[in-house]
Protein backbone atom coordinates (compact mmCIF):
# COMPACT_ATOMS: atom_id res chain seq x y z
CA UNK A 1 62.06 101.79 118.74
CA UNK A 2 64.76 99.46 119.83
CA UNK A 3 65.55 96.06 119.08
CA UNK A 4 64.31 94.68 122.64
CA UNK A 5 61.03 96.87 122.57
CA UNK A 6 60.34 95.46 119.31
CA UNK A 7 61.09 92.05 120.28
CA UNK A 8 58.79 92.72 123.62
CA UNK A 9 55.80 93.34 121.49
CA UNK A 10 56.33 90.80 119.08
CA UNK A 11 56.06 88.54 122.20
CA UNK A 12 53.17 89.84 123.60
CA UNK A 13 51.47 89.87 119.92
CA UNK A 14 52.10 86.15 119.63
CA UNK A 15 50.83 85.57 123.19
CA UNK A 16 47.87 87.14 122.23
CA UNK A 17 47.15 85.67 119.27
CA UNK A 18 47.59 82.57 120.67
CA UNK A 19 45.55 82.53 123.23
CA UNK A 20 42.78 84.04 121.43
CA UNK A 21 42.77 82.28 117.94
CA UNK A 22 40.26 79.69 119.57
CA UNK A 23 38.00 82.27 120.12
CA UNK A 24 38.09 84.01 117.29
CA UNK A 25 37.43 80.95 115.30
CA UNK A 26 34.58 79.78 117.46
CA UNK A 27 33.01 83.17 117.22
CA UNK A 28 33.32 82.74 113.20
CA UNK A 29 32.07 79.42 113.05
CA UNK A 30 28.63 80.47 115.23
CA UNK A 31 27.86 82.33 111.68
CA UNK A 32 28.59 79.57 109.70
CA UNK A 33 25.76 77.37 108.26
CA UNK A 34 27.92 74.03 107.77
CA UNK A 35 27.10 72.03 110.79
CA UNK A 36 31.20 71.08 111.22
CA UNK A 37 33.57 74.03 111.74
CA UNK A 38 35.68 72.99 108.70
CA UNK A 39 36.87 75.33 105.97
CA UNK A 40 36.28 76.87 103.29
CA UNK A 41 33.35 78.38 105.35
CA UNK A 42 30.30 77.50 103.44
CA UNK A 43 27.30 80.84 103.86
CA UNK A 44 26.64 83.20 106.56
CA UNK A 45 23.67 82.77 109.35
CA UNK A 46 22.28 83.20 112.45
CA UNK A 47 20.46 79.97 112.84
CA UNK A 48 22.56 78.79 115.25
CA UNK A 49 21.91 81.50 117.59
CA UNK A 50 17.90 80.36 117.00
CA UNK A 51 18.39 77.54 117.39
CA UNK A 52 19.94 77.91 120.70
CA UNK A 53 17.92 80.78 122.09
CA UNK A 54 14.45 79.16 121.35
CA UNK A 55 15.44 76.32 124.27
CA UNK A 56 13.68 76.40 127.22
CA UNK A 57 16.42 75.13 129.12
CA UNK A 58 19.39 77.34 127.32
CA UNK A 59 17.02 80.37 129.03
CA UNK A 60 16.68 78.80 132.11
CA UNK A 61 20.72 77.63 131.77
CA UNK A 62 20.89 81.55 131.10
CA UNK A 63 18.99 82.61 133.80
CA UNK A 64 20.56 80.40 136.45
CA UNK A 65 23.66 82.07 135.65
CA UNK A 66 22.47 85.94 135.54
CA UNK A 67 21.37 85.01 139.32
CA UNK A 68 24.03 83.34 140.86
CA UNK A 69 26.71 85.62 139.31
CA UNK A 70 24.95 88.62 140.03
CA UNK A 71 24.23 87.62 143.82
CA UNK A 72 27.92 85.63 143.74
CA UNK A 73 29.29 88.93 143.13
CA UNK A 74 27.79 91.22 145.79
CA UNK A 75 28.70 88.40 148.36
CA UNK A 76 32.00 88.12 147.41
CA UNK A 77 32.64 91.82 147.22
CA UNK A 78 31.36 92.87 150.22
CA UNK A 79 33.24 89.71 151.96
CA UNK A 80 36.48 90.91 149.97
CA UNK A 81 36.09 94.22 150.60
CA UNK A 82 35.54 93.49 154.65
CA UNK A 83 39.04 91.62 154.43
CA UNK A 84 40.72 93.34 152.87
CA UNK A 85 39.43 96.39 154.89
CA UNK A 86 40.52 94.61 158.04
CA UNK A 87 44.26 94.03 157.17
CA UNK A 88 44.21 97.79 156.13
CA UNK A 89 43.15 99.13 159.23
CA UNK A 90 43.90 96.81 162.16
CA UNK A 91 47.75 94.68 162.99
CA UNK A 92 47.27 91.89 164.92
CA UNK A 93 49.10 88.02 165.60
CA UNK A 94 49.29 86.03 162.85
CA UNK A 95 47.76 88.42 159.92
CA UNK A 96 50.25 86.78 157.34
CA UNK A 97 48.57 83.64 158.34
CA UNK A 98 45.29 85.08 158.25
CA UNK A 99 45.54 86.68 154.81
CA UNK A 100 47.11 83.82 153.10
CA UNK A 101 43.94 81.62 154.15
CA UNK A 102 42.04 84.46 152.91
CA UNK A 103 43.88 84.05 148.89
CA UNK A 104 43.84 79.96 149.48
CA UNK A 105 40.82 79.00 147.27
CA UNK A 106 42.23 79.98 143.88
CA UNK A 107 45.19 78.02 144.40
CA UNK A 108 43.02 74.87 145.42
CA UNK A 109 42.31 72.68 142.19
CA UNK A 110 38.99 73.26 140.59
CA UNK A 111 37.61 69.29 141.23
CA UNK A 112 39.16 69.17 144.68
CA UNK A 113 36.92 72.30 145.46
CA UNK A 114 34.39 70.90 143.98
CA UNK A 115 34.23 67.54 145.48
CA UNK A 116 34.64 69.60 149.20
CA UNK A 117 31.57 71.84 148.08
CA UNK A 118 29.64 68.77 147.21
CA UNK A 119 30.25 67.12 150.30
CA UNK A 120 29.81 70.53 152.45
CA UNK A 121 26.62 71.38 150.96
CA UNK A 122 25.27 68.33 151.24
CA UNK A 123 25.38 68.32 154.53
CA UNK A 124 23.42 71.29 155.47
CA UNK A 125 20.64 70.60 152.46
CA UNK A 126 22.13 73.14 149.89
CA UNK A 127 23.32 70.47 147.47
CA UNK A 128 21.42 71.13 143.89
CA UNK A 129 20.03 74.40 144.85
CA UNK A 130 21.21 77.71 143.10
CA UNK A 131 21.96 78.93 147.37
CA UNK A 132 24.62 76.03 146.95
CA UNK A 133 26.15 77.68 143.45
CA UNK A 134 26.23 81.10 145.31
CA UNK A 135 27.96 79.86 148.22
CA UNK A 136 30.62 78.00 146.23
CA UNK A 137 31.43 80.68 144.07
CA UNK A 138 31.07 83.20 146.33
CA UNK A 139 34.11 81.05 148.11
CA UNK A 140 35.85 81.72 144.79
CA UNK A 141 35.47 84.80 144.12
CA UNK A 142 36.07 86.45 147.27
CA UNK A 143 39.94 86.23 147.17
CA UNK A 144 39.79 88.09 143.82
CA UNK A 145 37.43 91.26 145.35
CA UNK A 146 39.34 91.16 148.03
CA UNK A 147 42.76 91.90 145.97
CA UNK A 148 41.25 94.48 143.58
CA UNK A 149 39.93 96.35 147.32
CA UNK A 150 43.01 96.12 148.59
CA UNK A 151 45.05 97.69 146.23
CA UNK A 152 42.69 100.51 146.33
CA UNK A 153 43.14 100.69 150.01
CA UNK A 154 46.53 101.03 150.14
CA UNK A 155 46.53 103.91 148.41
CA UNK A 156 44.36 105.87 150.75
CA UNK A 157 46.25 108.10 153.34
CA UNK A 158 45.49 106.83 156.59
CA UNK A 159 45.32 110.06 158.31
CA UNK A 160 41.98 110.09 156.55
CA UNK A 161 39.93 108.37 158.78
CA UNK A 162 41.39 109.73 161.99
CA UNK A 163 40.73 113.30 160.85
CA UNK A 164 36.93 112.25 160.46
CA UNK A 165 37.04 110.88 163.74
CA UNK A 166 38.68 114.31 164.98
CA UNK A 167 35.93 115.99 163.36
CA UNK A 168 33.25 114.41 165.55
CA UNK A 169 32.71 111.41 162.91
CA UNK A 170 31.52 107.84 164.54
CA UNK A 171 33.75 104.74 162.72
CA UNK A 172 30.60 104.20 160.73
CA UNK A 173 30.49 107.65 159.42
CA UNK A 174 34.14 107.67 158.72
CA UNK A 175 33.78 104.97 156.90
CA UNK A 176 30.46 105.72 155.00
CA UNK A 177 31.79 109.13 154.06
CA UNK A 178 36.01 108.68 153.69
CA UNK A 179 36.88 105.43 153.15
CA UNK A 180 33.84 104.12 150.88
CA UNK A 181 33.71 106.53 148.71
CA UNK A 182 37.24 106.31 148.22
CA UNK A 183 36.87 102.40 147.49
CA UNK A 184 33.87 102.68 145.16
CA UNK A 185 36.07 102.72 141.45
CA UNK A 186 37.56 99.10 143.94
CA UNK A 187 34.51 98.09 144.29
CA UNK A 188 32.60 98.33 141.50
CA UNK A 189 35.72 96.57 139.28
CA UNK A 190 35.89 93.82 142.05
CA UNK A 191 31.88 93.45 141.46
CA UNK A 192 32.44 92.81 137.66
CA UNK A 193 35.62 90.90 138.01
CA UNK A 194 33.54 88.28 139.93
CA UNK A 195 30.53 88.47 138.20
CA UNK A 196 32.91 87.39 135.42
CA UNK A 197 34.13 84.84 137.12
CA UNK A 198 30.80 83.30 138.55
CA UNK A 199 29.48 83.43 135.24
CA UNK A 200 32.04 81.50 133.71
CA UNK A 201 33.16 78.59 136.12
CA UNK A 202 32.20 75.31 135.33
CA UNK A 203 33.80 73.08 137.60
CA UNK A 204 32.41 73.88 141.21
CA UNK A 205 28.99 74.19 139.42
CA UNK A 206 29.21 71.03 137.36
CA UNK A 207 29.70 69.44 141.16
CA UNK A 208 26.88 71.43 142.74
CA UNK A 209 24.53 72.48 140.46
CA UNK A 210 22.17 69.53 140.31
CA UNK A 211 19.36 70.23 137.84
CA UNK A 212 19.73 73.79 138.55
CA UNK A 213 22.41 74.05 135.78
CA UNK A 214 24.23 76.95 134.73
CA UNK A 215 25.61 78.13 131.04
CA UNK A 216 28.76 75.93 131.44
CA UNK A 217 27.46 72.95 132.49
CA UNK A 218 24.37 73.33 129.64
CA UNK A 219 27.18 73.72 127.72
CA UNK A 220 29.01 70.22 128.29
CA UNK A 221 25.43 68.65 128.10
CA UNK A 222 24.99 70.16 124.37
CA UNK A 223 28.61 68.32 123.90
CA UNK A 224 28.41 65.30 125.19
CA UNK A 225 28.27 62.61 122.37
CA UNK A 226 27.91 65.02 119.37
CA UNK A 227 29.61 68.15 117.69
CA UNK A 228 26.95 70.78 118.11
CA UNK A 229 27.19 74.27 116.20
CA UNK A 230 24.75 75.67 118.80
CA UNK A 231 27.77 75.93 121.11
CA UNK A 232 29.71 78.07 119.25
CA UNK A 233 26.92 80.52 119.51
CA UNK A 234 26.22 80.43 123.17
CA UNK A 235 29.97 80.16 123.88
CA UNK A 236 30.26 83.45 121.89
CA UNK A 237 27.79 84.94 124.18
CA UNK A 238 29.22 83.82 126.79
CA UNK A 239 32.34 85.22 125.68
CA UNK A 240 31.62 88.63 125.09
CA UNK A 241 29.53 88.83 128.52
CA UNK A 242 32.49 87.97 130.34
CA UNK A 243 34.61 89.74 128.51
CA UNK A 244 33.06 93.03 129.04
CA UNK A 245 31.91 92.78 132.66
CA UNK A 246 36.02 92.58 132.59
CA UNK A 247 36.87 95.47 130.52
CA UNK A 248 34.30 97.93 132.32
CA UNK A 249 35.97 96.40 135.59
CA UNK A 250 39.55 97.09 134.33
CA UNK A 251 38.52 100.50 132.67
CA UNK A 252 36.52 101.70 135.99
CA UNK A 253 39.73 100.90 138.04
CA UNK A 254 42.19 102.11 136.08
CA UNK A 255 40.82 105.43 135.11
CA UNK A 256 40.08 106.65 138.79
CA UNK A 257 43.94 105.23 139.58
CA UNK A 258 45.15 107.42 136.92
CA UNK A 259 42.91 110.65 138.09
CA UNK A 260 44.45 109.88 141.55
């Protein structure tokens, strides 16, 4: 191994570590029984985890989350997948204008988005409701489905769908037979991707939420004005959630790249 390939994953080891020593000690500290993450760690338990999982509203935080992410997800996939579907197939004025609108809300600070949610969804009654969550994160995650589809698409032939249509095949049944089945390893990653994300964002849903609170903002709650070992355990849930709707997403697209 040379000096520079050694040096390049000493890098990316310290990156690593970095960014997940955090983690790893919160995750530790869930199974500690001193109520302050301090060390030496003091004896191993799960009350924390009781603790936190025999609250009402920790299930209901739970539950609010499940829902919007899962229904998040399927809007902003098939809304990413229908954009980035349309710069695949069609040319027309403007498209670089079009697309960069398209990949605009990640780029927009998190409480800037949120205040413009807050305001927007007031307006039409959807302010507090979990239909106001799923809009506003479907509004975030859309831009991420809709690059995961499109790198998928680009790697389809496009002779593909005009040989269906030679064949006698409507658009519809070119693109139920060709071009989704092609997409699905696309669109099942850019499913979990945004669940992931949905599940995870506090910011937009700390502005909208209203009572109708999600994990994050439970989370904050829990923090506000104490030090509470309970959210080491739920932010270890949490993690690991997220983190595997992410690997199966990554591992899913990957893969069927590689068989391609």
């Amino acid at each position: 191994m040379s000096i520079a390939a050694f040096a390049f994953r000493l890098y990316l080891a310290a990156v690593f570590f970095f960014v997940f020593l955090p983690i790893g000690a919160s995750v530790v500290f869930s199974f500690n029984s001193d109520r302050f993450p301090t060390l030496p760690l003091a004896d191993f338990t799960v009350e924390w985890y009781a603790k936190a999982f025999s609250d009402d509203k920790i299930w209901d935080a739970f539950r609010n989350s499940v829902v919007v992410s899962l229904a998040a997800a399927a809007m902003s996939t098939f809304i990413g997948f229908s954009t980035a579907y349309t710069d695949f197939r069609y040319g027309f004025r403007f498209k670089a204008a079009y697309l960069a609108l398209a990949l605009l809300p990640p780029t927009i600070p998190l409480v800037i988005m949120g205040l413009a949610m807050l305001a927007w969804l007031s307006q039409i009654g959807l302010s507090g409701t979990l239909f106001g969550i799923i809009a506003a994160h479907t509004v975030l995650g859309a831009p991420f489905a809709m690059a995961v589809c499109r790198l998928r698409l680009h790697q389809m032939d496009r002779s593909l769908e005009a040989a269906a249509w030679n064949l006698g095949a409507s658009e519809w049944a070119a693109m139920r037979h060709v071009v989704l089945p092609f997409s699905a390893p696309a669109l099942i990653s850019a499913f979990c991707l945004t669940a992931a994300v949905s599940f995870d964002e506090f910011a937009v849903a700390w502005f909208v939420s209203g009572l109708n609170r999600t994990v994050p903002v439970a989370i904050l709650e829990i923090l506000q004005g104490n030090v509470d070992p309970q959210i080491n355990a739920i932010g270890t849930v949490v993690f690991i959630t997220s983190m595997t709707l992410v690997v199966i997403a990554q591992i899913i697209f990957m893969r069927r790249n590689r068989n391609g």
